[in-house]
Protein backbone atom coordinates (compact mmCIF):
# COMPACT_ATOMS: atom_id res chain seq x y z
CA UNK A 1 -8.65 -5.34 23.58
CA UNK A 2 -9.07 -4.86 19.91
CA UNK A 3 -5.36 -4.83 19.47
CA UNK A 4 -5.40 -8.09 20.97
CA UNK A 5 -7.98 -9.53 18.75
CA UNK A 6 -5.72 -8.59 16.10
CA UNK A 7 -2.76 -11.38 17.35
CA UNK A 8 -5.19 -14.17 16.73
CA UNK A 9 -4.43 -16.83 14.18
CA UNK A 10 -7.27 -15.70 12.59
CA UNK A 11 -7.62 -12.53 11.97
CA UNK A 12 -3.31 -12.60 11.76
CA UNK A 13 -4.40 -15.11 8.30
CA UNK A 14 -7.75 -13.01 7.60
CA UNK A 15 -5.05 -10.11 7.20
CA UNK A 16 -2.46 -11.81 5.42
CA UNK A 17 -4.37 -13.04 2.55
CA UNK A 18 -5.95 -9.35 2.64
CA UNK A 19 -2.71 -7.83 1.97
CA UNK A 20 -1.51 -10.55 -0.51
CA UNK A 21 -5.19 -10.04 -2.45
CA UNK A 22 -4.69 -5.76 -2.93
CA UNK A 23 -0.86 -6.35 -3.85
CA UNK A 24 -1.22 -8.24 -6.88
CA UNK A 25 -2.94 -5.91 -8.97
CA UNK A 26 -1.51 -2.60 -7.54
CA UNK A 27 1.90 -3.52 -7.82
CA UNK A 28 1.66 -5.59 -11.35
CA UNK A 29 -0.07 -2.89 -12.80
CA UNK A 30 2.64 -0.20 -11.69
CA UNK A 31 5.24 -2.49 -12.65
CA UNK A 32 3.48 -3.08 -16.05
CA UNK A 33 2.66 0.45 -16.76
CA UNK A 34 6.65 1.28 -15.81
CA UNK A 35 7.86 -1.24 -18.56
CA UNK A 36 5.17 0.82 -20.96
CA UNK A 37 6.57 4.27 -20.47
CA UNK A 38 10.11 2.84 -21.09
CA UNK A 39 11.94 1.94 -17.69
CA UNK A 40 12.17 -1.90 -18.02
CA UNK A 41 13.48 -1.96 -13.90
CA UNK A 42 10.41 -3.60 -12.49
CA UNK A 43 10.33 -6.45 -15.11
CA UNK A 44 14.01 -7.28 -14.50
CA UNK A 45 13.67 -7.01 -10.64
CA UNK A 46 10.51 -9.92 -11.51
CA UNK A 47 7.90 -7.44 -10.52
CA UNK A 48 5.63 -9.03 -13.07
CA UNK A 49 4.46 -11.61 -11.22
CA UNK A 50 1.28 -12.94 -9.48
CA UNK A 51 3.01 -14.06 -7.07
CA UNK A 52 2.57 -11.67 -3.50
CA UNK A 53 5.75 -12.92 -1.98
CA UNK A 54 7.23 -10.82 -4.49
CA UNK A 55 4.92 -7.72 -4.02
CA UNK A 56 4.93 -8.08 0.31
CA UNK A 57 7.63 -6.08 2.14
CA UNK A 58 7.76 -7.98 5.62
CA UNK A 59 7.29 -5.32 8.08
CA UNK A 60 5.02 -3.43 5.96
CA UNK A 61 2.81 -6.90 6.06
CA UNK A 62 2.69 -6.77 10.00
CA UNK A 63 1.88 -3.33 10.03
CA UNK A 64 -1.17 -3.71 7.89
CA UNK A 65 -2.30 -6.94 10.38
CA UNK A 66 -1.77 -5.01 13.37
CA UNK A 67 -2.56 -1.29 12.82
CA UNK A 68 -4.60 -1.84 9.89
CA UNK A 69 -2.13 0.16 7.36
CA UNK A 70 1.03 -0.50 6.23
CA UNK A 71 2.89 -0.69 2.62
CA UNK A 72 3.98 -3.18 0.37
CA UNK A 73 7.32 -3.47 -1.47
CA UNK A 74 7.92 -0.65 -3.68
CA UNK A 75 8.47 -1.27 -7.36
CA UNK A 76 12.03 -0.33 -8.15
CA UNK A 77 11.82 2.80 -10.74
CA UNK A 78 14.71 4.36 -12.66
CA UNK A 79 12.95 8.08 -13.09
CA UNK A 80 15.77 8.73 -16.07
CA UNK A 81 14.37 5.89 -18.04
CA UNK A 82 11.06 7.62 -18.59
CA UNK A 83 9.78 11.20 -18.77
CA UNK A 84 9.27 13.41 -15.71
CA UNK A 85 5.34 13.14 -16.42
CA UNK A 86 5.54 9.80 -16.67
CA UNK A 87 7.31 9.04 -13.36
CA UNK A 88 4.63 11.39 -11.91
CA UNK A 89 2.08 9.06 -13.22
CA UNK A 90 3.38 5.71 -12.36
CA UNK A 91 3.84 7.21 -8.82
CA UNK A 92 0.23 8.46 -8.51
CA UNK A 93 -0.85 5.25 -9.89
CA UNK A 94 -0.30 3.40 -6.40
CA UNK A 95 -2.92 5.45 -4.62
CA UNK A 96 -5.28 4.90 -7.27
CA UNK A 97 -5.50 2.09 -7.98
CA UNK A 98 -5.55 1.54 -4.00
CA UNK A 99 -9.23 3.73 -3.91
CA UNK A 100 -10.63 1.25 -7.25
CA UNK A 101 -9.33 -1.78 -5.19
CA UNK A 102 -11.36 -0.51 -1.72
CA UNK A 103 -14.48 0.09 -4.01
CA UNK A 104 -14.15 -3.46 -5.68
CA UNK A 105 -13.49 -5.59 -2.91
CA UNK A 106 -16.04 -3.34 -0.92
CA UNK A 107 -18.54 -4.36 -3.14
CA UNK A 108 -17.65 -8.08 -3.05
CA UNK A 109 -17.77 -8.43 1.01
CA UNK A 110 -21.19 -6.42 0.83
CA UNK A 111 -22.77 -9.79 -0.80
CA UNK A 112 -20.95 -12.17 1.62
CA UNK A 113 -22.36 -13.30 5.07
CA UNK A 114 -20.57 -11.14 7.39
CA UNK A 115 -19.81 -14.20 9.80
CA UNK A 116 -17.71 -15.89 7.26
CA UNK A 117 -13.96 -15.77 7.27
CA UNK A 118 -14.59 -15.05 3.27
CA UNK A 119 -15.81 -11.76 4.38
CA UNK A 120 -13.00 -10.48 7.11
CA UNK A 121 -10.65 -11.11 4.09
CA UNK A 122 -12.42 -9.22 1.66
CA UNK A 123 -13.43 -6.52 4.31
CA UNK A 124 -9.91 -6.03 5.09
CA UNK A 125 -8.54 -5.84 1.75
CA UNK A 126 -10.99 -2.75 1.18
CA UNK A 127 -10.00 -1.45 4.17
CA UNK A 128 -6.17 -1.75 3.83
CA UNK A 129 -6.08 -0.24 0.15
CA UNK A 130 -8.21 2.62 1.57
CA UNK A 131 -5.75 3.39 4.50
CA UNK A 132 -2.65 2.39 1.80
CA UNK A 133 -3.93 5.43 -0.75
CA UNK A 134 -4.20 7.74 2.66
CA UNK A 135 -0.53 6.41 4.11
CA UNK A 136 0.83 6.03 0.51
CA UNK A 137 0.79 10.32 0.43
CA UNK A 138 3.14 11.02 3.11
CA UNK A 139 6.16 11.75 1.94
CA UNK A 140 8.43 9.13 3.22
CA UNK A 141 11.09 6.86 1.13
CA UNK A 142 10.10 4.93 -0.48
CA UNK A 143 6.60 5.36 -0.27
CA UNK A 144 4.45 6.96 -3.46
CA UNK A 145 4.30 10.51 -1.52
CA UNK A 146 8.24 10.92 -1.66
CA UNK A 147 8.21 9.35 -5.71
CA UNK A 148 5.42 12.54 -5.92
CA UNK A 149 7.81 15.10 -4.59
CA UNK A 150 10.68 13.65 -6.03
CA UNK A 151 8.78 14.16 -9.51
CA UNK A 152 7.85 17.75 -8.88
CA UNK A 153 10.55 18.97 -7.30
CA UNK A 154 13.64 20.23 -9.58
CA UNK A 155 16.62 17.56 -10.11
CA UNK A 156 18.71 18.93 -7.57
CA UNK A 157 16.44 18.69 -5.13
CA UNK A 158 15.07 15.14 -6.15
CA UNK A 159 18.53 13.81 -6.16
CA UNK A 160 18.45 13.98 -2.26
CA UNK A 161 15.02 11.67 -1.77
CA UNK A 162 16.94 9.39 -3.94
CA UNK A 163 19.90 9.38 -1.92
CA UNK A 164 17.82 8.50 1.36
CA UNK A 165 15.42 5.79 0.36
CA UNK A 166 17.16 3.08 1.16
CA UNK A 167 17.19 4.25 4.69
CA UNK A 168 12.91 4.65 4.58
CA UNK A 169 11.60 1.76 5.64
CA UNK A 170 14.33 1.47 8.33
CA UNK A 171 12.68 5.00 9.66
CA UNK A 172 9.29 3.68 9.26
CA UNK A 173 10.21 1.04 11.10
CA UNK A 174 11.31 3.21 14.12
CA UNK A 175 8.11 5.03 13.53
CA UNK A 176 6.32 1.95 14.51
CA UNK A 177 8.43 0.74 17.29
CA UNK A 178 7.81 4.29 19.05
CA UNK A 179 3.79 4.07 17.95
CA UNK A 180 4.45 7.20 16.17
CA UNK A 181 3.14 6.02 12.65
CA UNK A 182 -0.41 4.45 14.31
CA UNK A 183 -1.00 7.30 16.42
CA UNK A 184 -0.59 9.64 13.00
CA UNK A 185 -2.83 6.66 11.36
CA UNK A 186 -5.59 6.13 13.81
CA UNK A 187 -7.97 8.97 13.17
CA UNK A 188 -7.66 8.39 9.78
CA UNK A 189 -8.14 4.23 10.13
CA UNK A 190 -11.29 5.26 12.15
CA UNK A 191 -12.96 7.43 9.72
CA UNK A 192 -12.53 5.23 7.19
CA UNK A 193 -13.40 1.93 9.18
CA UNK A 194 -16.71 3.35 9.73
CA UNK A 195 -16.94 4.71 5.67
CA UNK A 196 -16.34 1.02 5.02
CA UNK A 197 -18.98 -0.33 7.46
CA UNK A 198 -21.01 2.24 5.82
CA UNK A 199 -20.89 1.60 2.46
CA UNK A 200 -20.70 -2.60 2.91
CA UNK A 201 -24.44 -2.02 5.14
CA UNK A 202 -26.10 -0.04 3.17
């Protein structure tokens, strides 16, 4: 029933504009951070932007509206334009910025009536970026888990993550269609739905 719920126009827009609100700043401020440490790949690819078209991957959108995780578009990195350390960082810097945007946008639904629409969107965006720093860890192309491993792991080995990313979100995609990925995600979308609830009541 609560799956069901999830197909409405509303809470399908509620999620939408969730997504679109956590993408901005997480994937600006990796693509900005990038350009700093020397690979200028994400400003050339118009990662820059404030736009979230240009920040949403399209499956990675649904996911987030119907399972209540997902991903949004990586930012296109070029590890031999920067130092190892510094890949490591910019990598790391997704899930991180995903736990300040849960606390942030936490706070802002606690002081909004929780029968508003104002409120599902803010609710969800906390919500999603928790889940997103969780689902961001495993260590699937081209998620931020797989840019972690890639950056610890020595060159030879790295060059094979590399080689497969383009086929990641094709096998994430799979992962969904056989309800792989949400039955992985659900105990940890559960724990941290009722962290959320938690922390917004209190």
């Amino acid at each position: 029933m609560e799956f069901v719920e999830r197909l409405t126009p509303y809470h399908l827009l509620s999620g939408f504009l969730a997504v679109s609100i956590l993408a901005i700043p997480r994937e600006y401020l990796k693509a900005w951070v990038a350009l700093l440490l020397g690979d200028d790949t994400p400003k050339k690819a118009g990662r820059l932007s404030f736009n979230p078209l240009v920040h949403l991957d399209p499956i990675g959108t649904v996911a987030f509206m119907l399972f209540n995780f997902g991903w949004t578009r990586p930012v296109p990195l070029r590890p031999w334009k920067m130092r190892k350390c510094g890949f490591f960082f910019v990598s790391m810097l997704g899930p991180i910025l995903n736990i300040f945007e849960a606390v942030i946008f936490a706070q802002i639904a606690k002081n909004l009536t929780r029968s508003s629409f104002t409120f599902s969107v803010f609710y969800k965006s906390a919500l999603y970026s928790f889940t997103y720093a969780v689902f961001s860890f495993f260590p699937i192309p081209p998620l931020d888990g797989a840019r972690i491993l890639e950056a610890l792991l020595p060159e030879r080995y790295s060059a094979w993550i590399v080689k497969y990313e383009v086929y990641g979100v094709l096998f994430m995609l799979a992962l969904l269609t056989l309800w792989i990925l949400p039955l992985m995600m659900s105990p940890f979308v559960r724990v941290i739905d009722s962290f959320m609830r938690a922390m917004i009541n209190e």
